[in-house]
N, C-alpha and C. Protein backbone atom coordinates (compact mmCIF):
# COMPACT_ATOMS: atom_id res chain seq x y z
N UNK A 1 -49.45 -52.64 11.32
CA UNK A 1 -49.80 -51.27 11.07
C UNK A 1 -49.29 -50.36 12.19
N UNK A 2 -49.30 -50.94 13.48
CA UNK A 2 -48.81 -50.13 14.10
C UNK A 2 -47.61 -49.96 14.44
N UNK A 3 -46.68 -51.12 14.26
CA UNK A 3 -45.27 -50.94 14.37
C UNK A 3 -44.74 -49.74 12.85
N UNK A 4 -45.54 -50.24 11.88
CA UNK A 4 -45.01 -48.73 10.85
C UNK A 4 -45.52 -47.61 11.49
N UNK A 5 -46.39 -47.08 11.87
CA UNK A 5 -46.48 -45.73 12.65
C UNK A 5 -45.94 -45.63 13.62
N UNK A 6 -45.43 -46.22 14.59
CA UNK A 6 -44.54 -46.00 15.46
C UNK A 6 -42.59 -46.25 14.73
N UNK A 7 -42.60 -46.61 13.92
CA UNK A 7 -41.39 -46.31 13.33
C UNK A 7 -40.89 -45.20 12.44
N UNK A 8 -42.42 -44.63 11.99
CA UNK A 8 -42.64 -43.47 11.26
C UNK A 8 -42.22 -42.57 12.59
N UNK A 9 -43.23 -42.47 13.34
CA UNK A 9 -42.95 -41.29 14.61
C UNK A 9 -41.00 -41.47 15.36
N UNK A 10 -41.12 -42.89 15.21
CA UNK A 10 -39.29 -42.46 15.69
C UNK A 10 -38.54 -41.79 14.81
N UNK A 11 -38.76 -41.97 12.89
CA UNK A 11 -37.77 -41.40 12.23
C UNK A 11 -38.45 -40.08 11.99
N UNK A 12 -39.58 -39.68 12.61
CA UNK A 12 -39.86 -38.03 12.69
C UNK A 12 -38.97 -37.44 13.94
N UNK A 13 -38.95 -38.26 15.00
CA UNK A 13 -38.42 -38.01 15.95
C UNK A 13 -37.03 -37.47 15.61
N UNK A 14 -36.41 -38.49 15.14
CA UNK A 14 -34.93 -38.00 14.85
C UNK A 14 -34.97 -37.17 14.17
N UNK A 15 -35.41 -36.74 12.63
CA UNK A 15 -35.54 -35.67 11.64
C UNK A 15 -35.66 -34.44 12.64
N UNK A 16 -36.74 -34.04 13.25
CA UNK A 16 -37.26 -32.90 14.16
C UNK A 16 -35.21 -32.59 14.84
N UNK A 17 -35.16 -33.71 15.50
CA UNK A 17 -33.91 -33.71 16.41
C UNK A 17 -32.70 -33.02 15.79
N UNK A 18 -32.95 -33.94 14.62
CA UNK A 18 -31.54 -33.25 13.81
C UNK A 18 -31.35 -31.80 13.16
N UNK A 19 -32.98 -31.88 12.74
CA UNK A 19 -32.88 -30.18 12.25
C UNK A 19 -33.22 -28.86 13.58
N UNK A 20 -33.43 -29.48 14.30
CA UNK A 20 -32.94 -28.82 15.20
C UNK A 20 -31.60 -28.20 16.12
N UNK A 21 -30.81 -29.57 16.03
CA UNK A 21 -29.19 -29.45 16.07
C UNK A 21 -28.99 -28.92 15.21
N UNK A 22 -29.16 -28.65 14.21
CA UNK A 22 -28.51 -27.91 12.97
C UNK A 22 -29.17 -26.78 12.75
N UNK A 23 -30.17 -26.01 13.36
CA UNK A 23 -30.09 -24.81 13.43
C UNK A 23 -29.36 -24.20 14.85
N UNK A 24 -28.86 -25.01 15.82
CA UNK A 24 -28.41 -24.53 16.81
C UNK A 24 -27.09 -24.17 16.55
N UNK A 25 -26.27 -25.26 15.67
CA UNK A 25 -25.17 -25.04 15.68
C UNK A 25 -24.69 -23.79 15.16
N UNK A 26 -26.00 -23.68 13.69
CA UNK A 26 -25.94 -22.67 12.54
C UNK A 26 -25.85 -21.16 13.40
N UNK A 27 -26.86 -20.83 14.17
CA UNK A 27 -27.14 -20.01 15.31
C UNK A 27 -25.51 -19.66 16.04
N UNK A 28 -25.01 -20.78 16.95
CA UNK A 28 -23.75 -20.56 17.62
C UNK A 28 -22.46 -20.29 16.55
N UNK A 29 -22.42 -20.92 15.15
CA UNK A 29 -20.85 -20.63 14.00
C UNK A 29 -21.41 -18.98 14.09
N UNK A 30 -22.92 -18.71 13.54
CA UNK A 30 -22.87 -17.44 12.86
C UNK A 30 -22.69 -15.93 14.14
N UNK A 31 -22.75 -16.64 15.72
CA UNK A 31 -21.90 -15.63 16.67
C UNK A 31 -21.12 -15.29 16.22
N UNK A 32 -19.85 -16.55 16.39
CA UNK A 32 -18.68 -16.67 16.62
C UNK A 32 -18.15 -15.98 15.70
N UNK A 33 -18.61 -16.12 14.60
CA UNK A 33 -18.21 -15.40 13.23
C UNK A 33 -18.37 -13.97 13.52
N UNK A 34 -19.61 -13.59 13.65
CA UNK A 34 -20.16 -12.46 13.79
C UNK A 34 -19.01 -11.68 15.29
N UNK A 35 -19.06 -12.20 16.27
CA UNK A 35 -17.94 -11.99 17.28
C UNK A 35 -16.21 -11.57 16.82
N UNK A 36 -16.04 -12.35 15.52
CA UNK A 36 -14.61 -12.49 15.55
C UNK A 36 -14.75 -11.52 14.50
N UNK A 37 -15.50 -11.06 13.62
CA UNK A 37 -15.51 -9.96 12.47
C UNK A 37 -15.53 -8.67 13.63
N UNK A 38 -15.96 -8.35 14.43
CA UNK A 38 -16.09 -7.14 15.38
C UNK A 38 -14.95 -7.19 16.13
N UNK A 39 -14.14 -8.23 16.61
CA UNK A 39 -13.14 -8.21 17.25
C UNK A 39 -11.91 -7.47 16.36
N UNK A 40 -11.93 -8.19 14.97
CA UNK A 40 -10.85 -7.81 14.00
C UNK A 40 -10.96 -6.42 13.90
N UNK A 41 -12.42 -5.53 13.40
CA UNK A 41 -12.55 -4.53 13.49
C UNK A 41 -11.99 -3.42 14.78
N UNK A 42 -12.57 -4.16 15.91
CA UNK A 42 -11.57 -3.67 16.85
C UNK A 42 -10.07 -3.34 16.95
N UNK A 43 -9.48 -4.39 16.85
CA UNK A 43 -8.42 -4.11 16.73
C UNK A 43 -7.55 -3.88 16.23
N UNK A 44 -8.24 -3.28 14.75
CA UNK A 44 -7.94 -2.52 13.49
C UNK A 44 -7.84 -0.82 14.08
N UNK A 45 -8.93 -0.67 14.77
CA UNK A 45 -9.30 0.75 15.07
C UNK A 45 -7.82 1.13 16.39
N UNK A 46 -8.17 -0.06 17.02
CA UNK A 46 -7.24 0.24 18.49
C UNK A 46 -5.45 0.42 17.95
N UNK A 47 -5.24 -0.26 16.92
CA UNK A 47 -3.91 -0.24 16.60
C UNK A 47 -4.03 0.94 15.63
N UNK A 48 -4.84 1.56 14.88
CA UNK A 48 -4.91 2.92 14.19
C UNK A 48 -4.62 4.21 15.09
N UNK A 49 -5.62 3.83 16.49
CA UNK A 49 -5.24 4.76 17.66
C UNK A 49 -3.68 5.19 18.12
N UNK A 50 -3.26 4.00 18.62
CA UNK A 50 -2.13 3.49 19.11
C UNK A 50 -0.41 4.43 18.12
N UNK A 51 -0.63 3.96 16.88
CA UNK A 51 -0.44 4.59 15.91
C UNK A 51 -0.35 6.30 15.98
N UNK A 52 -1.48 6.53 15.54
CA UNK A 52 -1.71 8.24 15.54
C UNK A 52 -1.67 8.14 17.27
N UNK A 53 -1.27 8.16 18.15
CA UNK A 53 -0.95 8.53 19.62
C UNK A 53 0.92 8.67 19.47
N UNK A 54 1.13 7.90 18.96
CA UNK A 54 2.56 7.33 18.59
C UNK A 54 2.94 8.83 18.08
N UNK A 55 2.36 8.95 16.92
CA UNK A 55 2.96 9.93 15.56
C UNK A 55 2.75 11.41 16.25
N UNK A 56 1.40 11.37 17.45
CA UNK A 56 1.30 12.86 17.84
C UNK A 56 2.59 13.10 18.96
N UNK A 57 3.37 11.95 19.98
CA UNK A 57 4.19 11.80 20.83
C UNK A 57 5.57 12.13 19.91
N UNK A 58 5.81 11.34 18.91
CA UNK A 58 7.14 12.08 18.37
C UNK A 58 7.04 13.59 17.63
N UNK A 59 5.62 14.16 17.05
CA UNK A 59 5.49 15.17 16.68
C UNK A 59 6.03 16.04 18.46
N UNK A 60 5.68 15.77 19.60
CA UNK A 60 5.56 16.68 20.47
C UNK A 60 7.44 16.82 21.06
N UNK A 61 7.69 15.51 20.31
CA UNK A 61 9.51 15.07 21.35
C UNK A 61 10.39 15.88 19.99
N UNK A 62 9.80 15.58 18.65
CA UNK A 62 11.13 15.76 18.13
C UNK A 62 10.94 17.37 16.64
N UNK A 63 9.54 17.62 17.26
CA UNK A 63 9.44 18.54 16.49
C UNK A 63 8.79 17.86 14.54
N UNK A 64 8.88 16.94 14.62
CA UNK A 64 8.17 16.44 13.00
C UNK A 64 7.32 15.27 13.31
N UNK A 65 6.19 15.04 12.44
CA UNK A 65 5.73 13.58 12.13
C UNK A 65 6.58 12.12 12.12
N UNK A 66 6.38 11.32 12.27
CA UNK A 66 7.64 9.85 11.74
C UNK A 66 7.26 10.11 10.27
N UNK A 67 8.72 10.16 9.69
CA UNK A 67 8.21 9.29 8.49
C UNK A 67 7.49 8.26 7.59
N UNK A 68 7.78 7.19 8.48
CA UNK A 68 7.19 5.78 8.41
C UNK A 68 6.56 5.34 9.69
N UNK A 69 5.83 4.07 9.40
CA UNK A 69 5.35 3.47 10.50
C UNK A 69 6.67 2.40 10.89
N UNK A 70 7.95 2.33 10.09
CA UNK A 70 9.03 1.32 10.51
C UNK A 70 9.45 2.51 11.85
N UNK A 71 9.62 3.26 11.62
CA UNK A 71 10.12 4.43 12.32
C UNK A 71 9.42 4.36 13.84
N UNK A 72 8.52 4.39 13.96
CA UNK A 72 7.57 4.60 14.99
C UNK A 72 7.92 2.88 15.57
N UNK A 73 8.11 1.75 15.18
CA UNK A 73 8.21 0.75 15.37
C UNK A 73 9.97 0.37 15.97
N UNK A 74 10.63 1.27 15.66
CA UNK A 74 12.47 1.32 16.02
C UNK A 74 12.46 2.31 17.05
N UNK A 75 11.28 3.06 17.59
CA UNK A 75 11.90 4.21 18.32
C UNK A 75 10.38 4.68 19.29
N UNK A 76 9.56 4.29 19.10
CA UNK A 76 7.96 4.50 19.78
C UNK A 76 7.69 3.16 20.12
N UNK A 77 7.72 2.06 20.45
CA UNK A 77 7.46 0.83 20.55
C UNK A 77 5.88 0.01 20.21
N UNK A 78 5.75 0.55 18.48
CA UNK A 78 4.47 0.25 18.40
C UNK A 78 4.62 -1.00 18.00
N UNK A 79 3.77 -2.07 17.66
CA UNK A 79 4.11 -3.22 17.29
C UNK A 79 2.85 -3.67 16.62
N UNK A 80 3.48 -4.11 15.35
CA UNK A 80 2.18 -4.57 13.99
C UNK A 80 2.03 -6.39 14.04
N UNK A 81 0.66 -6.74 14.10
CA UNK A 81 0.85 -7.97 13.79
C UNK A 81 0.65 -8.04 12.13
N UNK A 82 1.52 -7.71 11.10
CA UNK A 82 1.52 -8.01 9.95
C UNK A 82 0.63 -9.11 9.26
N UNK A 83 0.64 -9.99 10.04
CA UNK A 83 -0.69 -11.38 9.58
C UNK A 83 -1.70 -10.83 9.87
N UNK A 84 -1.73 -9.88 10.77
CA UNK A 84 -3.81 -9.84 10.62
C UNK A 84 -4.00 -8.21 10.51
N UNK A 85 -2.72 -7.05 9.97
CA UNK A 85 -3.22 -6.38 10.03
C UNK A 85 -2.26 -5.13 8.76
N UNK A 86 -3.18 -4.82 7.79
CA UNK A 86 -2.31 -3.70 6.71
C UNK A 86 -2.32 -2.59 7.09
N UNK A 87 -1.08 -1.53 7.11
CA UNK A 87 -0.84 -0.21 7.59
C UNK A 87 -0.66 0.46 6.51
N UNK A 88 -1.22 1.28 6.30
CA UNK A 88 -1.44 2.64 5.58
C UNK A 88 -0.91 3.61 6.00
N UNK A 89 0.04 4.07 6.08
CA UNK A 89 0.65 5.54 6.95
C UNK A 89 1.11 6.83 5.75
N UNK A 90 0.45 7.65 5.54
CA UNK A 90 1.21 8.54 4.17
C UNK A 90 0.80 9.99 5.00
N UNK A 91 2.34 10.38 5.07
CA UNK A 91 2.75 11.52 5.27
C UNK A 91 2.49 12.85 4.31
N UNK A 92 2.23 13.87 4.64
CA UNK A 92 2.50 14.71 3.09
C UNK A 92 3.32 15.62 3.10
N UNK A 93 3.75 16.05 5.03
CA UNK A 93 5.02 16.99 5.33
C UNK A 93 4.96 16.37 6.76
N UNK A 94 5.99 17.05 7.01
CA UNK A 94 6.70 16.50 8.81
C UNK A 94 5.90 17.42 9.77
N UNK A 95 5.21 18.46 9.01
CA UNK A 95 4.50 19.40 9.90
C UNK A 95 3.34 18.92 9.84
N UNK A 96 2.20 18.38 9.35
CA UNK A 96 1.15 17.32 9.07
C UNK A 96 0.87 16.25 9.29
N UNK A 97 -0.09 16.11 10.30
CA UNK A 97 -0.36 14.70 10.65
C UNK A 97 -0.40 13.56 9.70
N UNK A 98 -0.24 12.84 9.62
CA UNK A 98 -0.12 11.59 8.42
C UNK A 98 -1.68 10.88 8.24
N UNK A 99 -1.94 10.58 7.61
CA UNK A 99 -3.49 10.06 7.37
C UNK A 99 -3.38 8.65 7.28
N UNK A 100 -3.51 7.71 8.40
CA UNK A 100 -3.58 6.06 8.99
C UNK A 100 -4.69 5.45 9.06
N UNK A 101 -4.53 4.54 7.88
CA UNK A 101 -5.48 3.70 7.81
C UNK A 101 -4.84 2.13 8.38
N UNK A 102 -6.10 1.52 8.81
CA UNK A 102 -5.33 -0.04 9.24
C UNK A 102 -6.38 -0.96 8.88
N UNK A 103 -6.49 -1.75 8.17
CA UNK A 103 -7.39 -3.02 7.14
C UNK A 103 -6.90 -4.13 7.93
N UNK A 104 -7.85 -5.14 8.23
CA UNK A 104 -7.81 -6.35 9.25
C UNK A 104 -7.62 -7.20 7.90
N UNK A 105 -6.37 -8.16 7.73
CA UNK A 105 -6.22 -9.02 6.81
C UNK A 105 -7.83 -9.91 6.20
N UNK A 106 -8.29 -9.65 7.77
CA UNK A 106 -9.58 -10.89 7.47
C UNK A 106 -10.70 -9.96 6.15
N UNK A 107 -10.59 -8.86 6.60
CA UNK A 107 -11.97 -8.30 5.67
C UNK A 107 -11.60 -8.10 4.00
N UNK A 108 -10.77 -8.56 3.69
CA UNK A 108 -10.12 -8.50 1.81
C UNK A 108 -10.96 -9.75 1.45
């Protein structure tokens, strides 16, 4: 009788153990996650900046908006990481700032 209650209390032991590791881990993925969704966001916003800083610098050198964001990329040295990030750039005149949006591949 007492070796089953003491074998009971070891496989409580482990159970307790394990669901405990497994909310820790659950705890540390849902940072990391949570970390790397704010990072992307970041650097969605910072390359939107970067961008419209770009488009206000050739508005001030050459007298118009860029056309494109290829434009700004051949002659402003902006640089897209295409894998983690969609550019939106639409002009509506050369005298008008362009309206830039930038979508982190991850959030689709």
């Amino acid at each position: 009788m007492k070796r089953l209650k003491s074998s009971w209390n070891m496989v409580k032991g482990y159970l307790i153990s394990a669901v405990f590791f497994g909310v820790v881990i659950g705890v540390f993925l849902n940072g990391v996650l949570s970390m790397s969704d704010r990072m992307d966001r970041e650097g969605a916003e910072t390359l939107r900046s970067a961008i419209a800083r770009a488009s206000v610098q050739c508005y001030a050198i050459e007298g118009r908006y860029p056309p494109s964001v290829q434009y700004l990329e051949e002659n402003y040295g902006i640089r897209i990481d295409r894998e983690r990030f969609h550019v939106f750039y639409e002009g509506f005149a050369s005298n008008i700032m362009p309206d830039i949006t930038v979508i982190s591949n991850l959030e689709e």
